[in-house]
C-alpha atoms as a PDB file:
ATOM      1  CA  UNK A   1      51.324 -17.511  -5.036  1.00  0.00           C
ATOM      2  CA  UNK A   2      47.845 -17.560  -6.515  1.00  0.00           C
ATOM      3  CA  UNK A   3      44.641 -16.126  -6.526  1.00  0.00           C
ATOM      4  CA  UNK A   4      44.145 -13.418  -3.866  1.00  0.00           C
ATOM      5  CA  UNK A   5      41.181 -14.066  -1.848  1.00  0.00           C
ATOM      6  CA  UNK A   6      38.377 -11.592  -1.565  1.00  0.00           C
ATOM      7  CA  UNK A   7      37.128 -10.607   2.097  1.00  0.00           C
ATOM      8  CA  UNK A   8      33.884 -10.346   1.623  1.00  0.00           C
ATOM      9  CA  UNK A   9      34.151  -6.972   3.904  1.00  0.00           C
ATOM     10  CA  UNK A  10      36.230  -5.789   0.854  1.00  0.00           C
ATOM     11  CA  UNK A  11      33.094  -6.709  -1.932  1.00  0.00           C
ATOM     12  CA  UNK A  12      30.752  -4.364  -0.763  1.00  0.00           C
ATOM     13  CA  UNK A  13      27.565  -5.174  -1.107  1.00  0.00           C
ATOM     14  CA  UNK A  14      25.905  -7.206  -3.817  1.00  0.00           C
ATOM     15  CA  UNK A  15      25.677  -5.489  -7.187  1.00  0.00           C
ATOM     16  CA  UNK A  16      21.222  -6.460  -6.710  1.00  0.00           C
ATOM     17  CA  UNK A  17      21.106  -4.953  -3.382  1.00  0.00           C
ATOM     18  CA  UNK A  18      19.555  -1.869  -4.464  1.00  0.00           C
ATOM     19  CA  UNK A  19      17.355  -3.110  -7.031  1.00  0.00           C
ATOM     20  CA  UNK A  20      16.305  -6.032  -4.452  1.00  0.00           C
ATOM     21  CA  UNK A  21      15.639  -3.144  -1.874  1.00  0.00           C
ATOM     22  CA  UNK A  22      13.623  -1.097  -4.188  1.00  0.00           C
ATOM     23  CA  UNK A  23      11.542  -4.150  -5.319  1.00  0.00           C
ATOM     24  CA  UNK A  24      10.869  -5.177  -1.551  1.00  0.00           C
ATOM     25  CA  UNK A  25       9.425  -1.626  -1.047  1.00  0.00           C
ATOM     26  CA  UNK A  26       7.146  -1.359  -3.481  1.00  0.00           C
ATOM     27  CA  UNK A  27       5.553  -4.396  -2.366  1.00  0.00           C
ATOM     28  CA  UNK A  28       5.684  -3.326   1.373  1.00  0.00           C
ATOM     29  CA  UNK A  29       4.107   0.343   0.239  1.00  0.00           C
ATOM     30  CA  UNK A  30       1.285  -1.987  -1.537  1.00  0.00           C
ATOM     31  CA  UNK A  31       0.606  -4.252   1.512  1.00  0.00           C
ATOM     32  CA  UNK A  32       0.085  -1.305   3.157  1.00  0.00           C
ATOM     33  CA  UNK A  33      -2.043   0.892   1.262  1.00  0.00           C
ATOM     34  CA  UNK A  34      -4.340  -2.576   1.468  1.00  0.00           C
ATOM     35  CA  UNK A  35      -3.754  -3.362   5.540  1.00  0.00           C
ATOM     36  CA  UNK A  36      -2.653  -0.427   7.111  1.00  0.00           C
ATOM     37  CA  UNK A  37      -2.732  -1.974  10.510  1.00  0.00           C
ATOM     38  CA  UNK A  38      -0.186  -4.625   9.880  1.00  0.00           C
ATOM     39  CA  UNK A  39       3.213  -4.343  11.547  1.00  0.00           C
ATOM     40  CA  UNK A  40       6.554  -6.087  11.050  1.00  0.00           C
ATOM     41  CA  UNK A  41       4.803  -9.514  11.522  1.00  0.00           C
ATOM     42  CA  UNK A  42       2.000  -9.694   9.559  1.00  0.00           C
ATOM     43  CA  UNK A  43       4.037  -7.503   7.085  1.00  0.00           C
ATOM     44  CA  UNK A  44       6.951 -10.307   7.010  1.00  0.00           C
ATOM     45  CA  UNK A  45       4.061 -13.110   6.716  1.00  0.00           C
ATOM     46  CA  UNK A  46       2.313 -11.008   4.051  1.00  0.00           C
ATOM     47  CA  UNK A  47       5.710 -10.811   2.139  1.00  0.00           C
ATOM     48  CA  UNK A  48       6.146 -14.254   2.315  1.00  0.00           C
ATOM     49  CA  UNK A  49       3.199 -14.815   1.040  1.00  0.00           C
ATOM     50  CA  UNK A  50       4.146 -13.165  -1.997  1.00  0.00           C
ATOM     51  CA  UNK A  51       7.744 -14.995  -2.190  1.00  0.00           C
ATOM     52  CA  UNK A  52       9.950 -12.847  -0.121  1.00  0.00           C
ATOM     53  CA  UNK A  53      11.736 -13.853   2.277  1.00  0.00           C
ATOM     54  CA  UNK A  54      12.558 -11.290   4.456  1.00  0.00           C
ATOM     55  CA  UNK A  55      14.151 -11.204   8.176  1.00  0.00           C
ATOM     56  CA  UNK A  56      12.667  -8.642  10.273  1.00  0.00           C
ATOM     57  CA  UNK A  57      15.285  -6.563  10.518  1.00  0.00           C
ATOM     58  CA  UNK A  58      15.066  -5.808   6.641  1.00  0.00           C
ATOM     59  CA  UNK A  59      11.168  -5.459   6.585  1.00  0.00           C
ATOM     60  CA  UNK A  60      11.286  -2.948   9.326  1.00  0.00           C
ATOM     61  CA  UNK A  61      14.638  -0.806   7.905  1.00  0.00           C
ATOM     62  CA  UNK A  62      12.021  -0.886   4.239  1.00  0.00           C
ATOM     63  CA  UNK A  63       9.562   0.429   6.694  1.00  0.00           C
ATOM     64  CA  UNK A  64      10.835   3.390   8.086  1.00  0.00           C
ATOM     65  CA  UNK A  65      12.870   3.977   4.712  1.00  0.00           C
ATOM     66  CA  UNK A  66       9.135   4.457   2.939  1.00  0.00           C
ATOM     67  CA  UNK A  67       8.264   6.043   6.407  1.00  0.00           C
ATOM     68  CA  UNK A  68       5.588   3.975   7.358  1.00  0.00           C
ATOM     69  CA  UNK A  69       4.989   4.592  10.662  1.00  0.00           C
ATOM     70  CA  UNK A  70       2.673   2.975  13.543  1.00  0.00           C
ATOM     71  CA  UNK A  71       1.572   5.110  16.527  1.00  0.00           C
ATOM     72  CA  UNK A  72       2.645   2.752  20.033  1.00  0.00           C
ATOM     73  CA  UNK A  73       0.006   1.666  22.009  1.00  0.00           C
ATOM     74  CA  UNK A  74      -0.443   1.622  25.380  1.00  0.00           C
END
């Protein structure tokens, strides 16, 4: 019939995932070694700043991966 289409559920991820992830933690470790204070926002903003572009969702998973943690306040 033709080509078979690839699901994209059936790629797996992209083969620069990893290296992409690894890359975007260094970077996050060196933000914060300078601003420790900074959270997911200012982290994201920071990032940007350096030409990520990064959703929240990945900045905070690279986070907790490098276990950077911030106490809660209140």
């Amino acid at each position: 019939m033709g080509k078979k289409i690839q699901r994209s559920w059936e790629l797996g991820r992209h083969p620069y995932a990893a290296t992409r992830d690894h890359v975007l933690k260094q970077h996050i470790l060196e933000i914060h070694k300078k601003h420790k204070q900074y959270g997911h926002p200012l982290m994201k903003t920071a990032l940007r700043e350096r030409g990520f572009f990064a959703n929240y969702k990945r900045v905070d998973v690279c986070r907790i991966k490098c276990t950077i943690h911030h106490p809660k306040k209140g």
